[in-house]
C-alpha atoms as a PDB file:
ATOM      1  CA  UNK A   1     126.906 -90.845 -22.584  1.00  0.00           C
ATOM      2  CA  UNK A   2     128.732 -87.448 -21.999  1.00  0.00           C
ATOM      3  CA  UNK A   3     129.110 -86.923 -18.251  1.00  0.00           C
ATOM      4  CA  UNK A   4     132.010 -84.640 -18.163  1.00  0.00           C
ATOM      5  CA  UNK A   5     134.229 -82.365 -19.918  1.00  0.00           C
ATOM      6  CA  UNK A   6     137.711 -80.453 -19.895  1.00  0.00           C
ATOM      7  CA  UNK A   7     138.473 -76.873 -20.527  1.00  0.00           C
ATOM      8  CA  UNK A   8     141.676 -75.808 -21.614  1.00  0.00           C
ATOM      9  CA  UNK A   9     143.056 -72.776 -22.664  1.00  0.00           C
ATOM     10  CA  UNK A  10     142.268 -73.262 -26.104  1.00  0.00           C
ATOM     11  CA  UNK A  11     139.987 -76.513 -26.930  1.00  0.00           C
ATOM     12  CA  UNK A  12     137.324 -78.254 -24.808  1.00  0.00           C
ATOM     13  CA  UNK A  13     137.126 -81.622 -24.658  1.00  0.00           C
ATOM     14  CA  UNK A  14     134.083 -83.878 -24.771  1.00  0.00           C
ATOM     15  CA  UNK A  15     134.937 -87.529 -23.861  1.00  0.00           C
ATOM     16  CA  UNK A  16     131.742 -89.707 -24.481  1.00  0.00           C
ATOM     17  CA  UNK A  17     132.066 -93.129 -22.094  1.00  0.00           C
ATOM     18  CA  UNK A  18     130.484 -96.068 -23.674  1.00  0.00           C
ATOM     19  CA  UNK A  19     127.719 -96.644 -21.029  1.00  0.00           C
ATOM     20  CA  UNK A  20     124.705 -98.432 -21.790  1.00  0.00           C
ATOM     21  CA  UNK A  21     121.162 -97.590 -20.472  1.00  0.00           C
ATOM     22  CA  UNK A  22     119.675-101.117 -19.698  1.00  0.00           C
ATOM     23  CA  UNK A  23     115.702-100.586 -19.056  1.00  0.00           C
ATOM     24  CA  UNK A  24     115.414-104.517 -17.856  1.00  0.00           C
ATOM     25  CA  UNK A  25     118.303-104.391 -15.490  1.00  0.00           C
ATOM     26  CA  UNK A  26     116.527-101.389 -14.016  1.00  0.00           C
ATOM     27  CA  UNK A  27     113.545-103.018 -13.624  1.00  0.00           C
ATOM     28  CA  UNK A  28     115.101-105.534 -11.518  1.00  0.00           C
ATOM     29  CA  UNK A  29     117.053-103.868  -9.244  1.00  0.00           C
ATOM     30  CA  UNK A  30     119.971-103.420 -10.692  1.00  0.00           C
ATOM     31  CA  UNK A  31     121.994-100.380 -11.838  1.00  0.00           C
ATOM     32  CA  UNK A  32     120.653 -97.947 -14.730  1.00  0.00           C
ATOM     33  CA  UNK A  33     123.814 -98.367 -17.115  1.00  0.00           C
ATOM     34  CA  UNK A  34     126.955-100.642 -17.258  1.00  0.00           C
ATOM     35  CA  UNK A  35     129.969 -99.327 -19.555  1.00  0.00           C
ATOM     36  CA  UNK A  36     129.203-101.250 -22.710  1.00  0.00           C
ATOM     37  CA  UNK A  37     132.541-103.393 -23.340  1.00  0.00           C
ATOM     38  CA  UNK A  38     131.939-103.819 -27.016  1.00  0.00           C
ATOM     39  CA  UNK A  39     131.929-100.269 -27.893  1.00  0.00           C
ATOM     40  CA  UNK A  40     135.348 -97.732 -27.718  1.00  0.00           C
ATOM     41  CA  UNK A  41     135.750 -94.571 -25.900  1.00  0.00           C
ATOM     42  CA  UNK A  42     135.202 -90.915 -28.209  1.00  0.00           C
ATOM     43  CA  UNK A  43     136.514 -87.724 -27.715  1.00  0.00           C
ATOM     44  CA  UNK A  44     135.607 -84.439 -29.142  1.00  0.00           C
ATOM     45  CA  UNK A  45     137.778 -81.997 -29.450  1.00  0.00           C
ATOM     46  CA  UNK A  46     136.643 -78.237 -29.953  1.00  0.00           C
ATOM     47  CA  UNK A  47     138.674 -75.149 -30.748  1.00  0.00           C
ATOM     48  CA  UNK A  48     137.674 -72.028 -28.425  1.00  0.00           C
ATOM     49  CA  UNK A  49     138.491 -69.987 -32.235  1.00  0.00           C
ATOM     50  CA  UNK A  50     137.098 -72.009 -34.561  1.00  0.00           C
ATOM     51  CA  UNK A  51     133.985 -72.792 -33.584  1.00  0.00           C
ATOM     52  CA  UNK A  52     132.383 -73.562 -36.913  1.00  0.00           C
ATOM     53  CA  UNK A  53     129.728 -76.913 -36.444  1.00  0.00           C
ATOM     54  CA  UNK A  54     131.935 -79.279 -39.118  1.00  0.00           C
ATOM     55  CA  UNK A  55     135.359 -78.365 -36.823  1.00  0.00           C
ATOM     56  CA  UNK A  56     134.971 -80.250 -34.459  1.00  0.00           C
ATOM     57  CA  UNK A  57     137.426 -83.158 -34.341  1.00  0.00           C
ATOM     58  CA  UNK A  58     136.557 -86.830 -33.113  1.00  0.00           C
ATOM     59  CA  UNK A  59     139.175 -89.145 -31.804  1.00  0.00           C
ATOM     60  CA  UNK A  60     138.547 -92.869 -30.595  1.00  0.00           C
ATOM     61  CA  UNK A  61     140.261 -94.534 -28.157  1.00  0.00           C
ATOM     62  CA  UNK A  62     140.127 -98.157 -27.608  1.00  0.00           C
ATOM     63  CA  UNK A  63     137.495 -99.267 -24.414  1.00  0.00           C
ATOM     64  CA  UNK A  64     140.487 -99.827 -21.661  1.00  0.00           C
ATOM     65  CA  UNK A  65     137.220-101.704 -20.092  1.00  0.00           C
ATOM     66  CA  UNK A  66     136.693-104.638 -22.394  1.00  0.00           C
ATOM     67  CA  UNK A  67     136.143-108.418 -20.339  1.00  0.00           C
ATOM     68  CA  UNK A  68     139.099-110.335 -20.117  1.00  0.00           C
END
């Protein structure tokens, strides 16, 4: 789930958060995601000149939210 982004002088940045939508904890009350410990974080990184569809670079990062 992208939620946010940065803007820089030259790139933007898309991190994608591992959330999970959970359609049963909904249903009972509970939230409508929950960061999804098995899965890592993603960033996409854009160039503001090269803006070509293939260019754009992802980078994962480990899930600094995993269960201890």
């Amino acid at each position: 789930m992208m939620y946010d982004c940065a803007i820089t002088k030259n790139y933007l940045v898309l991190p994608l958060t591992p959330l999970e939508v959970n359609h049963d904890m909904l249903k009972s009350g509970g939230n409508h995601s929950a960061r999804d410990p098995e899965e890592d974080q993603w960033n996409g990184i854009v160039s503001h000149w090269n803006r070509k569809p293939g260019d754009i670079v992802w980078l994962r990062a480990e899930n600094t939210m995993r269960r201890l």
